[in-house]
Protein backbone atom coordinates (compact mmCIF):
# COMPACT_ATOMS: atom_id res chain seq x y z
CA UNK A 1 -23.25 -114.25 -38.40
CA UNK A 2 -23.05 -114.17 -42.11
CA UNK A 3 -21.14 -117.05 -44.12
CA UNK A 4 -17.73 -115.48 -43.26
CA UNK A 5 -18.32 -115.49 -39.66
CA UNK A 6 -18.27 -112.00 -39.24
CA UNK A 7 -21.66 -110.30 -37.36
CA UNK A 8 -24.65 -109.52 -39.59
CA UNK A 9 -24.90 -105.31 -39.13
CA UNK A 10 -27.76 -105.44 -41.57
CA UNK A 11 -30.25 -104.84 -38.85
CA UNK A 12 -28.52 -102.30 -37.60
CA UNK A 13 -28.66 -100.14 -40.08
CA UNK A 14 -32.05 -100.58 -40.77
CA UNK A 15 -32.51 -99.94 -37.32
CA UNK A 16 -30.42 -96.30 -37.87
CA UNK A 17 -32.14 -95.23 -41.35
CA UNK A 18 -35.43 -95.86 -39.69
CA UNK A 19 -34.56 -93.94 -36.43
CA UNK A 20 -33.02 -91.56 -38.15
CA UNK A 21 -36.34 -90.92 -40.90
CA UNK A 22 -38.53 -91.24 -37.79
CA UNK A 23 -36.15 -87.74 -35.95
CA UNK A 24 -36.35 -86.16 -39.61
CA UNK A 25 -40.33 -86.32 -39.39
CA UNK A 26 -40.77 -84.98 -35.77
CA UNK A 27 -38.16 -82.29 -36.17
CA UNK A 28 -40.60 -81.11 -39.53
CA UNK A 29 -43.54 -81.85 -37.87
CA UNK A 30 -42.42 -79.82 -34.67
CA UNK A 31 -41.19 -76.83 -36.56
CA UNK A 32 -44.64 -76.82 -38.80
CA UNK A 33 -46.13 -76.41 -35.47
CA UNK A 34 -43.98 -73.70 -34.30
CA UNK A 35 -44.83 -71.97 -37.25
CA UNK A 36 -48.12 -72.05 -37.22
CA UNK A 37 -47.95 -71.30 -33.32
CA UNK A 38 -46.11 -67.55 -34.42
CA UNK A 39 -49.09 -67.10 -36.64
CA UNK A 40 -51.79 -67.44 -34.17
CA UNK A 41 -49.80 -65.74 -31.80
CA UNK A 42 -49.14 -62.44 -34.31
CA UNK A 43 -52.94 -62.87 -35.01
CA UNK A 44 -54.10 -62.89 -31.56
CA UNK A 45 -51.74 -59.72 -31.21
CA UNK A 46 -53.51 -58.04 -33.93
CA UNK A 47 -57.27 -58.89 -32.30
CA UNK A 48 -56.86 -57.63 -29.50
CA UNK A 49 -55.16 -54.35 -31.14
CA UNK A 50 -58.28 -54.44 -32.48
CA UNK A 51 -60.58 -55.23 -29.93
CA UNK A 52 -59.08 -52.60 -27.85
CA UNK A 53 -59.92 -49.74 -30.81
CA UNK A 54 -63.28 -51.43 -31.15
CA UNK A 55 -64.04 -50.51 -27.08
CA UNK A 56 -62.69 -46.84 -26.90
CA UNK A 57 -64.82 -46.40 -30.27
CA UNK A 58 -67.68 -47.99 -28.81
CA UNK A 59 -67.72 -46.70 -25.43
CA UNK A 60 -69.74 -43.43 -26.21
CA UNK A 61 -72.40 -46.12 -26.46
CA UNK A 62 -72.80 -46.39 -22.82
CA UNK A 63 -73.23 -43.40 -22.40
CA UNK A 64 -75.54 -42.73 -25.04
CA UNK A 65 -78.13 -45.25 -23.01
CA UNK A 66 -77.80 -43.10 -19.95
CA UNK A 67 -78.31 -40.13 -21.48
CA UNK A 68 -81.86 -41.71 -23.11
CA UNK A 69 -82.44 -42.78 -19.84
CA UNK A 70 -82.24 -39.40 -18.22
CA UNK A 71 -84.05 -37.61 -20.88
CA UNK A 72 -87.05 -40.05 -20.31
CA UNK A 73 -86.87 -39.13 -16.87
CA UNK A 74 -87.38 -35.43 -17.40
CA UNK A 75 -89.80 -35.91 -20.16
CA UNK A 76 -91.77 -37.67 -17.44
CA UNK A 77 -91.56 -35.11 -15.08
CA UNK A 78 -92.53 -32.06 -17.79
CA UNK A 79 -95.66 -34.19 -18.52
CA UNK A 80 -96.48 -34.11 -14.86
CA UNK A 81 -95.41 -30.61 -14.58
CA UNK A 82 -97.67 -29.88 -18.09
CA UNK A 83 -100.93 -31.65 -15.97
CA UNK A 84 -100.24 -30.06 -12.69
CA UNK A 85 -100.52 -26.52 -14.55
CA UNK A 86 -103.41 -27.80 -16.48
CA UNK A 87 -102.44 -28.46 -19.99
């Protein structure tokens, strides 16, 4: 009660501005982090664009290993062939 007998409201509107700061900060801090969520998500989009180019461009690669492999193997045999006919 303040000296006219009336309530003291002071408190409670402390109480509001601070509430009502403390809702302003996690509504900013909230949307910062939406934000930044879109941007990882757009750049997680564009990596595996990428990463998807990278493979089909890359995939000859395989192949190319197989094809060494196989062209070992008949190397080996036209050296045995070569020594079997004498040369």
């Amino acid at each position: 009660m303040n000296e006219f007998g009336e309530p003291d409201v002071s408190g409670l509107w402390v109480g509001l501005v601070i509430g009502f700061a403390i809702v302003v900060v996690v509504v900013v801090v909230v949307g910062v982090l939406l934000m930044l969520a879109s941007r990882i998500n757009a750049q997680a989009g564009a990596a595996v664009r990428l990463l998807a180019e990278t493979r089909t461009v890359t995939q000859p690669l395989e192949e190319l290993a197989r094809t060494n492999e196989l062209l070992q193997s008949i190397l080996r045999g036209a050296s045995s062939a070569r020594q079997a006919l004498g040369g």
